[in-house]
PDB file of N, CA and C in Angstrom:
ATOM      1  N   UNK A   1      59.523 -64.035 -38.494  1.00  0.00           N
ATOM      2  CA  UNK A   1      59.236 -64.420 -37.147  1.00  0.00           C
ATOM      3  C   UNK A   1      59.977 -65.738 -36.844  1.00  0.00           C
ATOM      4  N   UNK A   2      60.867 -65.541 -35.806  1.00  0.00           N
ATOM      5  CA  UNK A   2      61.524 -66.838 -35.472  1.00  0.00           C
ATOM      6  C   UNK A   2      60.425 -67.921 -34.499  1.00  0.00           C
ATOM      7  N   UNK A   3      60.207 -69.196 -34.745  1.00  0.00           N
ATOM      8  CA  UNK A   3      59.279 -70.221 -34.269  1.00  0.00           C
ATOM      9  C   UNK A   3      59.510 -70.326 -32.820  1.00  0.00           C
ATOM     10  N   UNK A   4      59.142 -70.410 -31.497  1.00  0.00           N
ATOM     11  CA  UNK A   4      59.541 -70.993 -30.522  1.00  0.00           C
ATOM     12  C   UNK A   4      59.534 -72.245 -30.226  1.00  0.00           C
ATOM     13  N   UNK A   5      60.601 -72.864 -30.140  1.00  0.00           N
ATOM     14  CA  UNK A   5      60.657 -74.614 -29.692  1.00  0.00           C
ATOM     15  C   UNK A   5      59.490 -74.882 -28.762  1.00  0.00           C
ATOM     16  N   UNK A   6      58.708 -75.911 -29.014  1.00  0.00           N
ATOM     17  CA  UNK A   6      57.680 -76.816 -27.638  1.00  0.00           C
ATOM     18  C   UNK A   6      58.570 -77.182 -27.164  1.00  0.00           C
ATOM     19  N   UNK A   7      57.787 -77.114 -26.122  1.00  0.00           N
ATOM     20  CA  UNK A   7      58.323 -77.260 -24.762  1.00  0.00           C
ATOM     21  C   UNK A   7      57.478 -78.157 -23.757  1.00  0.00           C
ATOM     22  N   UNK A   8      55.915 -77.940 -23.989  1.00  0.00           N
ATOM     23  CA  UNK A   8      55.348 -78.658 -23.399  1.00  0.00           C
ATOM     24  C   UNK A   8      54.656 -79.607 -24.106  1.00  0.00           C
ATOM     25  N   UNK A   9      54.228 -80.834 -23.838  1.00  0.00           N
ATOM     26  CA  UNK A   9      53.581 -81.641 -24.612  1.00  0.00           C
ATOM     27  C   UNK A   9      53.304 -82.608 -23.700  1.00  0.00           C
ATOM     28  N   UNK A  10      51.411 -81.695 -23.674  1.00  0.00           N
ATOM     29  CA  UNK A  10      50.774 -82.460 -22.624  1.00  0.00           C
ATOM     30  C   UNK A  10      50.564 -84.237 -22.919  1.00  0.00           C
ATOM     31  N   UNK A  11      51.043 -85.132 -23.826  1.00  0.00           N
ATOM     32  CA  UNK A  11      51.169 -86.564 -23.519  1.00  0.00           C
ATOM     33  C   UNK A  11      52.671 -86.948 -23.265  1.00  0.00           C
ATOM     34  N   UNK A  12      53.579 -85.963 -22.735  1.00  0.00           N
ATOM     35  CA  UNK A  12      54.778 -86.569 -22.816  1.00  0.00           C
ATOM     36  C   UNK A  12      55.769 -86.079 -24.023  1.00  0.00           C
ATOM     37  N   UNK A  13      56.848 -85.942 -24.278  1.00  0.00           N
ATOM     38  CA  UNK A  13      57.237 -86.077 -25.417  1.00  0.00           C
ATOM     39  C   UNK A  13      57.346 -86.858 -26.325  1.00  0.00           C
ATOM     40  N   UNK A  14      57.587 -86.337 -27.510  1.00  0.00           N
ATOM     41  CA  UNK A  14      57.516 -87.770 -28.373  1.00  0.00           C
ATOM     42  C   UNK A  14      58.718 -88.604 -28.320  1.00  0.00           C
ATOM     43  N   UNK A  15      58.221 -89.466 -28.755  1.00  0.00           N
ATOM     44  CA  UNK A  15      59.255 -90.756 -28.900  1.00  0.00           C
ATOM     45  C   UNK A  15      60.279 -90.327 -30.019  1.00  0.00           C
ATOM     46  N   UNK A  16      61.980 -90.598 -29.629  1.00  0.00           N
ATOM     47  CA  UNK A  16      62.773 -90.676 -30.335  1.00  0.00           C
ATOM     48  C   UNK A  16      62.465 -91.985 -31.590  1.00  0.00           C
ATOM     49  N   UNK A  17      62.463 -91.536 -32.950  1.00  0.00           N
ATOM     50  CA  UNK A  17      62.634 -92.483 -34.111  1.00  0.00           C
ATOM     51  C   UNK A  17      63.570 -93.918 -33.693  1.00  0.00           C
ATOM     52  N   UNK A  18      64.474 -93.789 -32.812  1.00  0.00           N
ATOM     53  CA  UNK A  18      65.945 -94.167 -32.663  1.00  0.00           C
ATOM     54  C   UNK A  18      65.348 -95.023 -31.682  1.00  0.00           C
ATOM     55  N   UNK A  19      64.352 -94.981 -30.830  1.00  0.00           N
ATOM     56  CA  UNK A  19      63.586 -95.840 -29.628  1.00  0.00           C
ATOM     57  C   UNK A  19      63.099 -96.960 -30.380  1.00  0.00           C
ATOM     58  N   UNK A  20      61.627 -96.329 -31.437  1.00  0.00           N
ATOM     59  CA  UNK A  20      60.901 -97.124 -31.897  1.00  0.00           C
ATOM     60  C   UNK A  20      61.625 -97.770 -32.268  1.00  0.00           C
ATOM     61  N   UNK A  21      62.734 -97.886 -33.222  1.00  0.00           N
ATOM     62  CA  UNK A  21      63.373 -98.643 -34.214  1.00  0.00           C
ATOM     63  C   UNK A  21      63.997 -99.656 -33.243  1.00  0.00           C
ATOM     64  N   UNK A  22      64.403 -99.331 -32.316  1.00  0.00           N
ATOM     65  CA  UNK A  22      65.058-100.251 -30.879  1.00  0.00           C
ATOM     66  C   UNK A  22      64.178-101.164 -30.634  1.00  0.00           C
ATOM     67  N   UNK A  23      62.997-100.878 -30.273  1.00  0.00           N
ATOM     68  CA  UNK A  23      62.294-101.332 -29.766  1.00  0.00           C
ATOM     69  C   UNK A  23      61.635-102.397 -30.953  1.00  0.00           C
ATOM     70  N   UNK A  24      61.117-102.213 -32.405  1.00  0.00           N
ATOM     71  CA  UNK A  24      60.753-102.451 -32.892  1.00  0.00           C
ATOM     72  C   UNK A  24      61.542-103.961 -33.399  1.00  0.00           C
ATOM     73  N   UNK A  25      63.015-103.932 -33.830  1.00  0.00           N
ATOM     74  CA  UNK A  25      64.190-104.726 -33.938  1.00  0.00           C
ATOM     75  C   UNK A  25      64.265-105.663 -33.023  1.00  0.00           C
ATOM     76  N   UNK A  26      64.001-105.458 -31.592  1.00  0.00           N
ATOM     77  CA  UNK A  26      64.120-106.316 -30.360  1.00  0.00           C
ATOM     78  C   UNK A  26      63.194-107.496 -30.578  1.00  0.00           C
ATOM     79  N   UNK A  27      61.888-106.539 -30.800  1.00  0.00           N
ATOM     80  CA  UNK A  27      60.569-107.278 -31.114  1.00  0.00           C
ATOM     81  C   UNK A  27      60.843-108.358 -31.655  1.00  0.00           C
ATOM     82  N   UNK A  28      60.962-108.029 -33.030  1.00  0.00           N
ATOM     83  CA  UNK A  28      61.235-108.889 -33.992  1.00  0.00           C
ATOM     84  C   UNK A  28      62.218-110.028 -33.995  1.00  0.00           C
ATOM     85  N   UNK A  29      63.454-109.831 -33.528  1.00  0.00           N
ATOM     86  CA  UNK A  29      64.490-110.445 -33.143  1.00  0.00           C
ATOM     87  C   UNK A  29      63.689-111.377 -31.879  1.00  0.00           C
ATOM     88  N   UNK A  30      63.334-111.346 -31.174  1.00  0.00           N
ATOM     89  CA  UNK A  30      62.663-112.377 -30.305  1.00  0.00           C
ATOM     90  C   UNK A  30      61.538-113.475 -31.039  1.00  0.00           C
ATOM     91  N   UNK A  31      60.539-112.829 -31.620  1.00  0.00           N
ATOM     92  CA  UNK A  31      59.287-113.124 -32.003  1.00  0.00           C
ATOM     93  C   UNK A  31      59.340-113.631 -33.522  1.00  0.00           C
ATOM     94  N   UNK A  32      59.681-113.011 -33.955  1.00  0.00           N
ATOM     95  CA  UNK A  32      59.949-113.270 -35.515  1.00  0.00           C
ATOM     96  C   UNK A  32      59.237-111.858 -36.139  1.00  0.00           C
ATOM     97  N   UNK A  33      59.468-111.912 -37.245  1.00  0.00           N
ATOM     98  CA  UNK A  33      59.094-110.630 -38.474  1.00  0.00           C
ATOM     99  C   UNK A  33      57.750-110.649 -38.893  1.00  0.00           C
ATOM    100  N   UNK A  34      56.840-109.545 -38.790  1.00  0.00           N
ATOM    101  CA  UNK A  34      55.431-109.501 -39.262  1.00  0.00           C
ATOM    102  C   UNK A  34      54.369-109.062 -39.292  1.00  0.00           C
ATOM    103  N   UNK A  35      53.199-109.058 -38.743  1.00  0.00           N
ATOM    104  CA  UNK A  35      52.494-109.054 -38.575  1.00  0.00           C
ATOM    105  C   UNK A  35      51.433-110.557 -37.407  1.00  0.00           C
ATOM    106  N   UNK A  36      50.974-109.919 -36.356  1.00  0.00           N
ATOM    107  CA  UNK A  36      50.170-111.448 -35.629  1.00  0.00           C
ATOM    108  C   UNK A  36      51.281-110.904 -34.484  1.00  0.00           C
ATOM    109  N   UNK A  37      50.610-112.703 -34.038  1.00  0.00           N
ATOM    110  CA  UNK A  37      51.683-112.978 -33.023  1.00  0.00           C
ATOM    111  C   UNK A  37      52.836-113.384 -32.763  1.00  0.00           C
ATOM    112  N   UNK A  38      52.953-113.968 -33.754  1.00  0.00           N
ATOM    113  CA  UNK A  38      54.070-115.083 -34.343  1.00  0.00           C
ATOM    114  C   UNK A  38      54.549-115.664 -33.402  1.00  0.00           C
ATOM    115  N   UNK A  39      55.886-116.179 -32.920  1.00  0.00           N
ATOM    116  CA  UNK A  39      55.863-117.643 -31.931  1.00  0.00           C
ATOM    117  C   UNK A  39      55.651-117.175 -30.198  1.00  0.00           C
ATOM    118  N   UNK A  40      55.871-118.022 -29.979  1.00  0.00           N
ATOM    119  CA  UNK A  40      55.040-117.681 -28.347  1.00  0.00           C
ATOM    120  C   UNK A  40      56.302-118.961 -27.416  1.00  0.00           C
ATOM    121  N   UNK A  41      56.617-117.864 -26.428  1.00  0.00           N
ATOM    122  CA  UNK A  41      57.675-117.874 -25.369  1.00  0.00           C
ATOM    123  C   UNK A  41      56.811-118.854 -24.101  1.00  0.00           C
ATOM    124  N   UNK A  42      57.174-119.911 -23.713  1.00  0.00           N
ATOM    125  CA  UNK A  42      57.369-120.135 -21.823  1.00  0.00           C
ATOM    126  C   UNK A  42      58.053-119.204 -21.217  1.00  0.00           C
ATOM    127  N   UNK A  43      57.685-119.506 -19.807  1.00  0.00           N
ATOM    128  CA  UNK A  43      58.604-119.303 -19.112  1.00  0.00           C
ATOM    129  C   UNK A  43      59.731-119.114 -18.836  1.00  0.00           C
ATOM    130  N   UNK A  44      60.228-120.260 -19.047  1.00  0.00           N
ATOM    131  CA  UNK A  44      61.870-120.729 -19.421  1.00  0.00           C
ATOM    132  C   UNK A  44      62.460-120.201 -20.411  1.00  0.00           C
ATOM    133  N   UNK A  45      62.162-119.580 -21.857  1.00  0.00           N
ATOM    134  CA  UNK A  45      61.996-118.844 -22.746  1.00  0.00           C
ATOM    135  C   UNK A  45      62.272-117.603 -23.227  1.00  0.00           C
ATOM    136  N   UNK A  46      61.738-117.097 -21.310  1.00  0.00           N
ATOM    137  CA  UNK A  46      61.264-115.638 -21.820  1.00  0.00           C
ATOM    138  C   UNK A  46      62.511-114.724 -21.503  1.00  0.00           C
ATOM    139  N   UNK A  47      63.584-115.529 -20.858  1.00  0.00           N
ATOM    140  CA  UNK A  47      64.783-114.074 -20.800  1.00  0.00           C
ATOM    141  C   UNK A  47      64.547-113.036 -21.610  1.00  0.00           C
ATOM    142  N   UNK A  48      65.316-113.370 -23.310  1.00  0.00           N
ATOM    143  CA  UNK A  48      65.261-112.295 -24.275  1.00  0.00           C
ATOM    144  C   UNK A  48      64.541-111.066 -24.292  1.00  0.00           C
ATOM    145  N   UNK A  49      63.380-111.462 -23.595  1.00  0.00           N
ATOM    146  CA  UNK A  49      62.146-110.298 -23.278  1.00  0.00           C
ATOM    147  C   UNK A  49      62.252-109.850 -22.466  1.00  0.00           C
ATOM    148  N   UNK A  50      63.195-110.199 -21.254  1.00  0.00           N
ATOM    149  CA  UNK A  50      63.608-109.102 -20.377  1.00  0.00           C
ATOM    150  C   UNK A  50      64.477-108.314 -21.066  1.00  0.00           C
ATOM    151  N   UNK A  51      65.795-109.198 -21.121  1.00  0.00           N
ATOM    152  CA  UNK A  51      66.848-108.108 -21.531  1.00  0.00           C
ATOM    153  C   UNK A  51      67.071-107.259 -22.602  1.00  0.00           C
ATOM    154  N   UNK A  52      66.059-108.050 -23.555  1.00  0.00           N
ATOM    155  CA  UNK A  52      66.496-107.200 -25.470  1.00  0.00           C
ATOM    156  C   UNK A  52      65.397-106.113 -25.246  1.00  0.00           C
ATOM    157  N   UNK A  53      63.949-106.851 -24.206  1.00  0.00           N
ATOM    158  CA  UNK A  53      63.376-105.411 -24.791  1.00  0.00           C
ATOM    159  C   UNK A  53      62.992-104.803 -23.745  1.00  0.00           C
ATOM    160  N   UNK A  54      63.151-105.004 -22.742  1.00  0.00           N
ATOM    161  CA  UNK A  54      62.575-104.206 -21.499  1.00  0.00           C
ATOM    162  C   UNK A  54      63.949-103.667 -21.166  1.00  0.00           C
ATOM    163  N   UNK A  55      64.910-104.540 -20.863  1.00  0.00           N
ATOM    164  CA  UNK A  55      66.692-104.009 -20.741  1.00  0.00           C
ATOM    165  C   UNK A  55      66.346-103.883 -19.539  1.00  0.00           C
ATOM    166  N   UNK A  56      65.831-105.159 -18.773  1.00  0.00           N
ATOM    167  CA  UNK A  56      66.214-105.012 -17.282  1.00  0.00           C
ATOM    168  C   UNK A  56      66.837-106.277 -17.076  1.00  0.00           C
ATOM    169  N   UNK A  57      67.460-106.850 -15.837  1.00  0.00           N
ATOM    170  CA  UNK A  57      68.574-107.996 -15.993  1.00  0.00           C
ATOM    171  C   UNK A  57      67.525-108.827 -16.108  1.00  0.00           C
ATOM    172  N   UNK A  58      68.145-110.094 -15.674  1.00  0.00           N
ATOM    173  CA  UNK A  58      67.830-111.317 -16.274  1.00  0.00           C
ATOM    174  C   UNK A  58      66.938-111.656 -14.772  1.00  0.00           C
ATOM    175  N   UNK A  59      68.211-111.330 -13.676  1.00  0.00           N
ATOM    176  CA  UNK A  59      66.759-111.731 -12.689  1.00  0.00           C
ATOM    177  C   UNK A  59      65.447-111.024 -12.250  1.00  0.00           C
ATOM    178  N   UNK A  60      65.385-110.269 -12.774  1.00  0.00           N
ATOM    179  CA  UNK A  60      63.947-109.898 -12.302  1.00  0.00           C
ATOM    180  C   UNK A  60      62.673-110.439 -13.667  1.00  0.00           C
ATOM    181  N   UNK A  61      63.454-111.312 -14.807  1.00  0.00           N
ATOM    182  CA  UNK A  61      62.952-111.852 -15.559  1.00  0.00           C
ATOM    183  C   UNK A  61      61.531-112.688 -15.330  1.00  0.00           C
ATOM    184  N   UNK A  62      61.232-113.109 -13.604  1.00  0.00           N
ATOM    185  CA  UNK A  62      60.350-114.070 -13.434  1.00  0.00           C
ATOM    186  C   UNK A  62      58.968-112.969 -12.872  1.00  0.00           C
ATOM    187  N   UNK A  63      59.919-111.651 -11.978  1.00  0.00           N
ATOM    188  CA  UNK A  63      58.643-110.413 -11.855  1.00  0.00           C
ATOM    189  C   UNK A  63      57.883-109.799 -13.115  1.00  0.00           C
ATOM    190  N   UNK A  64      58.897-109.973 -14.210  1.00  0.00           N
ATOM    191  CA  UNK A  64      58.189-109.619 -14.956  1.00  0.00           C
ATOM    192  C   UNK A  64      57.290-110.151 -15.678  1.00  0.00           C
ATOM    193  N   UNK A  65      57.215-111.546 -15.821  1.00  0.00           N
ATOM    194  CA  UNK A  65      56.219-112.620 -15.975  1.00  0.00           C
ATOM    195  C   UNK A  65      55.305-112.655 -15.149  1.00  0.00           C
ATOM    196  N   UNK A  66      55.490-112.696 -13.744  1.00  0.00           N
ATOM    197  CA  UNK A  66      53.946-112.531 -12.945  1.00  0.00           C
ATOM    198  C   UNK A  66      53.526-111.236 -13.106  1.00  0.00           C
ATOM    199  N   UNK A  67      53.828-109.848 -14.138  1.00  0.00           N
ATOM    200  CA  UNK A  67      53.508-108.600 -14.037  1.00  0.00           C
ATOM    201  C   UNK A  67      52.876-108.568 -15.154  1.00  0.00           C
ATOM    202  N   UNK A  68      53.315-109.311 -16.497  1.00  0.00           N
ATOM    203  CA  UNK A  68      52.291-109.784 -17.246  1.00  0.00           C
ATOM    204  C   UNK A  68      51.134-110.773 -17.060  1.00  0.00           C
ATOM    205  N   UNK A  69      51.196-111.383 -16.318  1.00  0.00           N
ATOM    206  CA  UNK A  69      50.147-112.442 -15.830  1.00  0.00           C
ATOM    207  C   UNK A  69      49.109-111.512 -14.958  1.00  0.00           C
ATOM    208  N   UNK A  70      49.506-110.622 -14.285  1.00  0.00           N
ATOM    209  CA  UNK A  70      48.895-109.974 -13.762  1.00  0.00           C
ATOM    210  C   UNK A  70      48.060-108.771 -14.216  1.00  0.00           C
ATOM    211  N   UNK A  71      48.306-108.750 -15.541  1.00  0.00           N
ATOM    212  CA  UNK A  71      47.667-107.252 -16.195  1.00  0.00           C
ATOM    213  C   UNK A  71      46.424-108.143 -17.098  1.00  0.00           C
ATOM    214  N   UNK A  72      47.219-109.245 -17.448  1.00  0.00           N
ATOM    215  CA  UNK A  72      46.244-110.372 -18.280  1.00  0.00           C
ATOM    216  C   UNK A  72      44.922-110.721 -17.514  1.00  0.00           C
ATOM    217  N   UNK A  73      45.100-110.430 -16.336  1.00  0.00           N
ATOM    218  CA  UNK A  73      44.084-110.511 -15.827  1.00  0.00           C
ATOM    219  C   UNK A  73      43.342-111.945 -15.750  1.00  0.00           C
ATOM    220  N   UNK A  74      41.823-111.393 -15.561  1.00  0.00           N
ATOM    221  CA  UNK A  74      40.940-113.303 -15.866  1.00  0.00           C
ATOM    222  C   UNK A  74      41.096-114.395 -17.287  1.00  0.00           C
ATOM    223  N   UNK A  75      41.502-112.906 -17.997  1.00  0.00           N
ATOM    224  CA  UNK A  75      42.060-113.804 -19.333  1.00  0.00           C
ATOM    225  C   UNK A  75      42.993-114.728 -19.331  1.00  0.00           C
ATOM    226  N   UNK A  76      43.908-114.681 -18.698  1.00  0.00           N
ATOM    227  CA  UNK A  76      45.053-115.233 -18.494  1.00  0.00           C
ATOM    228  C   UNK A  76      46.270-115.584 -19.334  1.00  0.00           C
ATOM    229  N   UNK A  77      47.331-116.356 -19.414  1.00  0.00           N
ATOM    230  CA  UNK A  77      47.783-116.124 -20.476  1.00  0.00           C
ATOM    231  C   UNK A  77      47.423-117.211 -21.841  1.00  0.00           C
ATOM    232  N   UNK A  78      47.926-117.204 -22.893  1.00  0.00           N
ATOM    233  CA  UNK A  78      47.373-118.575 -23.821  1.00  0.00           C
ATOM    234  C   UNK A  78      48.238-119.773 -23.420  1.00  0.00           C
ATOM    235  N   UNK A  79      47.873-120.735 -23.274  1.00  0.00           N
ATOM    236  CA  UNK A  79      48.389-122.346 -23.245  1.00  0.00           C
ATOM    237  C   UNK A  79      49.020-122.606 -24.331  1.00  0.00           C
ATOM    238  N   UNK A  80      50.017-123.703 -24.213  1.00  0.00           N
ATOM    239  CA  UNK A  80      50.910-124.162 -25.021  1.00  0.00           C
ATOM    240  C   UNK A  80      50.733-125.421 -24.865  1.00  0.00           C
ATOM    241  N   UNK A  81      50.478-126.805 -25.043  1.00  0.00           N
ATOM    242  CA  UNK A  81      50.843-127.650 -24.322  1.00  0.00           C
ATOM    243  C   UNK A  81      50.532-127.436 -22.990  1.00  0.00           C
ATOM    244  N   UNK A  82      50.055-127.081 -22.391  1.00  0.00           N
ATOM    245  CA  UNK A  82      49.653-127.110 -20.882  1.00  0.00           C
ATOM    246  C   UNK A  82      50.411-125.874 -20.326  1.00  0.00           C
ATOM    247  N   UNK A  83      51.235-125.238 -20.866  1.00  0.00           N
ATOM    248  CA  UNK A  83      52.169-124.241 -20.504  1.00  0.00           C
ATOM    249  C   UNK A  83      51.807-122.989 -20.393  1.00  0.00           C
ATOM    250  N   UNK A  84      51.189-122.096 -19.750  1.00  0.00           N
ATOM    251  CA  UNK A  84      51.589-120.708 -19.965  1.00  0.00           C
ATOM    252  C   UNK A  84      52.361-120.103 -20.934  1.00  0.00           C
ATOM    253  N   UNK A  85      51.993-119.155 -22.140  1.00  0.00           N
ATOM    254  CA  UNK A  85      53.173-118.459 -23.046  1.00  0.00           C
ATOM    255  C   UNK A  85      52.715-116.922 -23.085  1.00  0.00           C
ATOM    256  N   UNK A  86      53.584-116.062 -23.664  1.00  0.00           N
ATOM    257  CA  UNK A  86      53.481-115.297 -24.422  1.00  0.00           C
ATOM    258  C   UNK A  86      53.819-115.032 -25.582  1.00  0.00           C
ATOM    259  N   UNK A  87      52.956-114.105 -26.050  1.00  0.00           N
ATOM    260  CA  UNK A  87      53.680-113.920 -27.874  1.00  0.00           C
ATOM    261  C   UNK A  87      53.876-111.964 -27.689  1.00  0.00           C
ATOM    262  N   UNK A  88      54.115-112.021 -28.878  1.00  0.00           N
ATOM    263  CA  UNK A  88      54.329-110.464 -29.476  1.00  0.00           C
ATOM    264  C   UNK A  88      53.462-109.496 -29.088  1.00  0.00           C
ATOM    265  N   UNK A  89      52.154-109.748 -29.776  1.00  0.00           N
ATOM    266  CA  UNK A  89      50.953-109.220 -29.132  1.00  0.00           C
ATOM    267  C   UNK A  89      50.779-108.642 -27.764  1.00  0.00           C
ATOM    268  N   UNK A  90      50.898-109.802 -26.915  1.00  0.00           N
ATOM    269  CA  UNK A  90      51.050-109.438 -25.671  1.00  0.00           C
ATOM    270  C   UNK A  90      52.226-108.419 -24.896  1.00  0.00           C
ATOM    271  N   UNK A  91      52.916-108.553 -25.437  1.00  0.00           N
ATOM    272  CA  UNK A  91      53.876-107.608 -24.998  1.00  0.00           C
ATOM    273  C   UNK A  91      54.425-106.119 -25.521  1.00  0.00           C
ATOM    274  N   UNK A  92      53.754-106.135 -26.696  1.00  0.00           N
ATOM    275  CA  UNK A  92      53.522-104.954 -27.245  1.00  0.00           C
ATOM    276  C   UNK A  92      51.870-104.152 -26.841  1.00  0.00           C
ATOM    277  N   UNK A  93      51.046-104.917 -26.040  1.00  0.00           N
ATOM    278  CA  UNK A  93      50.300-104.549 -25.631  1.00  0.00           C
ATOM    279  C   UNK A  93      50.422-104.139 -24.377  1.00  0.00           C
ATOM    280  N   UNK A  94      51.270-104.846 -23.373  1.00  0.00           N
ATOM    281  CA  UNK A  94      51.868-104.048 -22.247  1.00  0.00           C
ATOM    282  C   UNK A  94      52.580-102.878 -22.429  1.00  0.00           C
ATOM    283  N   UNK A  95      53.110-103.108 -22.997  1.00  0.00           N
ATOM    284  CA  UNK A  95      54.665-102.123 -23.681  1.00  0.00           C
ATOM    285  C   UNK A  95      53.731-100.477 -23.863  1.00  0.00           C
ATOM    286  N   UNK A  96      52.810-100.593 -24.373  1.00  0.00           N
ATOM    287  CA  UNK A  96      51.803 -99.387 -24.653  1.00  0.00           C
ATOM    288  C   UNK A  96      51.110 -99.111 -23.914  1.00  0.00           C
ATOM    289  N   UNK A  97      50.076 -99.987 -23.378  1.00  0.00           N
ATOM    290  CA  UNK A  97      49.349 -99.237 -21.848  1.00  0.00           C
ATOM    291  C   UNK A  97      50.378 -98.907 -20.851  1.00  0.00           C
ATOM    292  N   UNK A  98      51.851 -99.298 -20.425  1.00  0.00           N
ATOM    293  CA  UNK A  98      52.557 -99.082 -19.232  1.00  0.00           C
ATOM    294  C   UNK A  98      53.089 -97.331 -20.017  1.00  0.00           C
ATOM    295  N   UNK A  99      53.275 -96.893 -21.575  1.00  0.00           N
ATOM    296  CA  UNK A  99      53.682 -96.316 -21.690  1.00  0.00           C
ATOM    297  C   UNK A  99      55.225 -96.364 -21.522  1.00  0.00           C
ATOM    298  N   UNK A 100      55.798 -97.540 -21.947  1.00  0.00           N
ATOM    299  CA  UNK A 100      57.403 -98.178 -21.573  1.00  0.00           C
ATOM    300  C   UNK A 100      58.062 -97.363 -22.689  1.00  0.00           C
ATOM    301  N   UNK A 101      57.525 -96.739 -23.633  1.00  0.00           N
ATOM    302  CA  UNK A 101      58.422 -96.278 -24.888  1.00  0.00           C
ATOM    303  C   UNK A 101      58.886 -94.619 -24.086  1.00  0.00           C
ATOM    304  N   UNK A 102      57.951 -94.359 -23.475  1.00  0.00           N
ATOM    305  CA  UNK A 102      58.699 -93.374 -22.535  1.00  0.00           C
ATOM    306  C   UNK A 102      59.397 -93.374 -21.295  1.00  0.00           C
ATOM    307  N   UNK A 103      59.731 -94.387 -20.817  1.00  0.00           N
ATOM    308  CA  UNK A 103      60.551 -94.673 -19.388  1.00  0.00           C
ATOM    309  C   UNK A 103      61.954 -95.362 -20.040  1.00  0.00           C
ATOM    310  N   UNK A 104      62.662 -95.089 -19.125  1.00  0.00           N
ATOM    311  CA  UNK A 104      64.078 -95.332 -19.270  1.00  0.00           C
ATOM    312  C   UNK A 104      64.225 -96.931 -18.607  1.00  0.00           C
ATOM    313  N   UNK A 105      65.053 -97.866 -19.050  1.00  0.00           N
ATOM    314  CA  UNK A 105      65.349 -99.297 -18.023  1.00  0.00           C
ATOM    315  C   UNK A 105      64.746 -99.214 -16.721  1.00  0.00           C
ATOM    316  N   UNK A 106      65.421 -97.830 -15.789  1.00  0.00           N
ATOM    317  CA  UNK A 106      65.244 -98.055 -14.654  1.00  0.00           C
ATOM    318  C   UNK A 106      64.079 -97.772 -14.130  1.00  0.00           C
ATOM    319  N   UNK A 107      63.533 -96.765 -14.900  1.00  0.00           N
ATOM    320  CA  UNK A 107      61.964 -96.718 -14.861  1.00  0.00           C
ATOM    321  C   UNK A 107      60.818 -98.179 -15.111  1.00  0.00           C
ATOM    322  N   UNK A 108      61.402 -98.644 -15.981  1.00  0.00           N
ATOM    323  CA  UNK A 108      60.499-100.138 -16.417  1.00  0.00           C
ATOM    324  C   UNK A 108      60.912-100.640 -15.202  1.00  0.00           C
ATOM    325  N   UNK A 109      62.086-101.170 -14.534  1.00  0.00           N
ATOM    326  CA  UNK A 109      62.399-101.868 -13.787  1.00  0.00           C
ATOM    327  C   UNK A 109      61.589-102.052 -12.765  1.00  0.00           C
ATOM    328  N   UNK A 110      61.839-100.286 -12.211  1.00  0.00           N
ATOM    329  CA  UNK A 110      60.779 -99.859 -10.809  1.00  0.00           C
ATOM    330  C   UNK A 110      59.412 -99.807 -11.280  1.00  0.00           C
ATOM    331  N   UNK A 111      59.080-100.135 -12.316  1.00  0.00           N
ATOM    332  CA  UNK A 111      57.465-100.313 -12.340  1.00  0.00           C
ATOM    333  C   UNK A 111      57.145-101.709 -12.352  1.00  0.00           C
ATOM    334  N   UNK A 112      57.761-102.586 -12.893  1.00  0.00           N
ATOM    335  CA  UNK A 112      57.743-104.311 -12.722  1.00  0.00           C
ATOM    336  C   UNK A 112      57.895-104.799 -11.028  1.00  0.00           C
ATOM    337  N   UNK A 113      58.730-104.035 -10.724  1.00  0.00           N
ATOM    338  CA  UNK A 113      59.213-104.587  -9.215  1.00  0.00           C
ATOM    339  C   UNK A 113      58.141-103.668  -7.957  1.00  0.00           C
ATOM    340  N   UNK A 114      57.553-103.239  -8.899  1.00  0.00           N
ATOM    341  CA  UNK A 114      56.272-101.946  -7.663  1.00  0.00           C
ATOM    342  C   UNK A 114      55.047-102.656  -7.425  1.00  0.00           C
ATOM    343  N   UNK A 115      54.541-102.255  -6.189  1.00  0.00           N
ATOM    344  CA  UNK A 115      53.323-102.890  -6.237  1.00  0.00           C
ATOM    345  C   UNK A 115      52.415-102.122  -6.732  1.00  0.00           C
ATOM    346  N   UNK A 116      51.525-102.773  -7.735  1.00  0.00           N
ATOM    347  CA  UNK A 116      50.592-102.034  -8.208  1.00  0.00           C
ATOM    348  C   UNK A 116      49.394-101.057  -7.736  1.00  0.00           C
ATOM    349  N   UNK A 117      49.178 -99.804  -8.108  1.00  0.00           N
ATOM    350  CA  UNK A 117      48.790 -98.934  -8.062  1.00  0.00           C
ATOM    351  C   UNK A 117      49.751 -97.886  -6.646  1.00  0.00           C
ATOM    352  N   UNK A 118      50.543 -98.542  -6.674  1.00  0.00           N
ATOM    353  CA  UNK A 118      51.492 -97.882  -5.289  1.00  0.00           C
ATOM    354  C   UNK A 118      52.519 -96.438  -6.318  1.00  0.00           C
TER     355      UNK A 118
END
């Protein structure tokens, strides 16, 4: 009996190996290697996290900071010195509820730059 290929896969398809590993490398390369949170980005900071791992340009770098600030909710983000940051954690925690390992750049893009629940 020859197998029939899936076809459907009611969460989406799976993730290419070749993504995670993208994605995973970016991580790291920003944040450092590990486990935790390890170092934690300003503002001023946070390009790399647009472009290495979201791969949207550089200017919409500041929407995407109020789009994390905005999911953070009442929590808000952690202080630095008086600063607003993010770490790893946090963005691998967006990265998974938005479901970003399945959208393409331009998909992340138009979901950073959308108004929410629109």
């Amino acid at each position: 009996m020859v197998p029939v290929p899936q076809f459907y896969y009611p969460q989406g398809k799976p993730v290419a190996q070749d993504t995670v590993r993208e994605f995973t490398e970016a991580l790291d390369k920003v944040f450092g290697k590990g486990p935790g949170p390890g170092k934690t980005l300003t503002q001023e900071e946070f390009e790399p996290v647009a472009t290495d791992i979201f791969k949207i340009p550089k200017i919409f770098r500041d929407m995407l900071w109020a789009r994390i600030e905005q999911i953070q909710g009442s929590a808000g983000l952690p202080q630095v010195g008086g600063k607003p940051t993010v770490n790893k954690d946090i963005i691998l925690r967006m990265w998974q509820q938005r479901d970003y390992h399945r959208k393409d750049p331009k998909r992340r893009l138009f979901n950073v730059i959308a108004k929410e629940g629109k």
